[in-house]
C-alpha atoms as a PDB file:
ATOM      1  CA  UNK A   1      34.167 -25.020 -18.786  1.00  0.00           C
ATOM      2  CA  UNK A   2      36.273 -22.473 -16.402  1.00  0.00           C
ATOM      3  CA  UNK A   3      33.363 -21.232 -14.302  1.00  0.00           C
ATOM      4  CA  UNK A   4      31.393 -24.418 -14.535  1.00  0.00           C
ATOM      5  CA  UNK A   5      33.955 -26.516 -13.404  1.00  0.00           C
ATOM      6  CA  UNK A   6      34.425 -24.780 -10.027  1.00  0.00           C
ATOM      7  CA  UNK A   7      31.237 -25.623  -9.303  1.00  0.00           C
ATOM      8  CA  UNK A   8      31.748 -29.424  -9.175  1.00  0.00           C
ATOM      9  CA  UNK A   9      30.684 -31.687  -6.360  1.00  0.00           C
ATOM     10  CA  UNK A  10      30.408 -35.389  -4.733  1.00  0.00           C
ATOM     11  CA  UNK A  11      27.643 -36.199  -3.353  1.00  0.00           C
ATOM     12  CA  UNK A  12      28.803 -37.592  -0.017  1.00  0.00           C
ATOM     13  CA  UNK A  13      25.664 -39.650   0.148  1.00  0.00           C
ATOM     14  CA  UNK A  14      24.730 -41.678  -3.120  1.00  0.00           C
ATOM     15  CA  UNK A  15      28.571 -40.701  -4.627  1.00  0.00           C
ATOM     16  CA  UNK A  16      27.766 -39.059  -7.881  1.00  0.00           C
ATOM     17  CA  UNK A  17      29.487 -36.027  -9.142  1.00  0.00           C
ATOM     18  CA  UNK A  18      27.131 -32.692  -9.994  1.00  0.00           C
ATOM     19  CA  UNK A  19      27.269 -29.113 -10.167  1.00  0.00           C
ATOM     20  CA  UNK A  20      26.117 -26.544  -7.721  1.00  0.00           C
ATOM     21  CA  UNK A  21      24.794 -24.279 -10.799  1.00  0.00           C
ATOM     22  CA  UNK A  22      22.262 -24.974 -13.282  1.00  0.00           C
ATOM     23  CA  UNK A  23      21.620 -22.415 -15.880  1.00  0.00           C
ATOM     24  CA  UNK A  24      18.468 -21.627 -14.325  1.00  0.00           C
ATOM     25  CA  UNK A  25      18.923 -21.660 -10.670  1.00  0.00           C
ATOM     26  CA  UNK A  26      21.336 -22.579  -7.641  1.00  0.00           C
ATOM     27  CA  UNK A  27      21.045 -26.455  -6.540  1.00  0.00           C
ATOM     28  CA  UNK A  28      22.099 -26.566  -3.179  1.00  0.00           C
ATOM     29  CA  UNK A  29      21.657 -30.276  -2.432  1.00  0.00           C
ATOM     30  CA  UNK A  30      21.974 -33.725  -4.460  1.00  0.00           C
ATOM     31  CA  UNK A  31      19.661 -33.708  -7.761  1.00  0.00           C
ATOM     32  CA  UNK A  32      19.081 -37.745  -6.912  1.00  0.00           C
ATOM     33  CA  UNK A  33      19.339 -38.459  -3.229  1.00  0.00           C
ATOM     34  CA  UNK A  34      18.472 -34.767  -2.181  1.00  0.00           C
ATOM     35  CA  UNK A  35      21.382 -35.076   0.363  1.00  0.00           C
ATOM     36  CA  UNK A  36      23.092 -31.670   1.693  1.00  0.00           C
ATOM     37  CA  UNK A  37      26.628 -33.253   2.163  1.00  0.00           C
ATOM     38  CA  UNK A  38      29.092 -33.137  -0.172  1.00  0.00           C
ATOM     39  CA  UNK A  39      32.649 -33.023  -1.078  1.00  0.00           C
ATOM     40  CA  UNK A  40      34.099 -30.390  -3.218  1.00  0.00           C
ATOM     41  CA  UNK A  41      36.165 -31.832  -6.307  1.00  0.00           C
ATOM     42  CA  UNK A  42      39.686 -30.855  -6.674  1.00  0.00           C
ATOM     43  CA  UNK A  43      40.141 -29.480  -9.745  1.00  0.00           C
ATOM     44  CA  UNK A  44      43.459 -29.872 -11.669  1.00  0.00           C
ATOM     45  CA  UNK A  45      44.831 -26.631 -13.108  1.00  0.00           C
ATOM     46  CA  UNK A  46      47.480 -26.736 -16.566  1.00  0.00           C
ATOM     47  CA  UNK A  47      50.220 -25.730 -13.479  1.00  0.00           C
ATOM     48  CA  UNK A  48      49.436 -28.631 -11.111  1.00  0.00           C
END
């Protein structure tokens, strides 16, 4: 997951989590709502 993970976003829009890398490409806005704003999600190391 590591990498991946990083990667995760809210859309700040329609509200549904995705990730900013696809295997194939770099998605830059909202796969349903196409929106450009979003919130980063906190990720929660084994230290935290």
């Amino acid at each position: 997951m590591g990498k991946l993970s990083r990667n995760l976003r809210i859309c700040g829009e329609c509200g549904i989590a995705y990730t900013s890398v696809s295997f194939t490409k770099y998605i830059d806005a909202c796969p349903i709502c196409n929106s450009r704003r979003y919130e980063a999600v906190p990720i929660k190391t084994e230290g935290d």
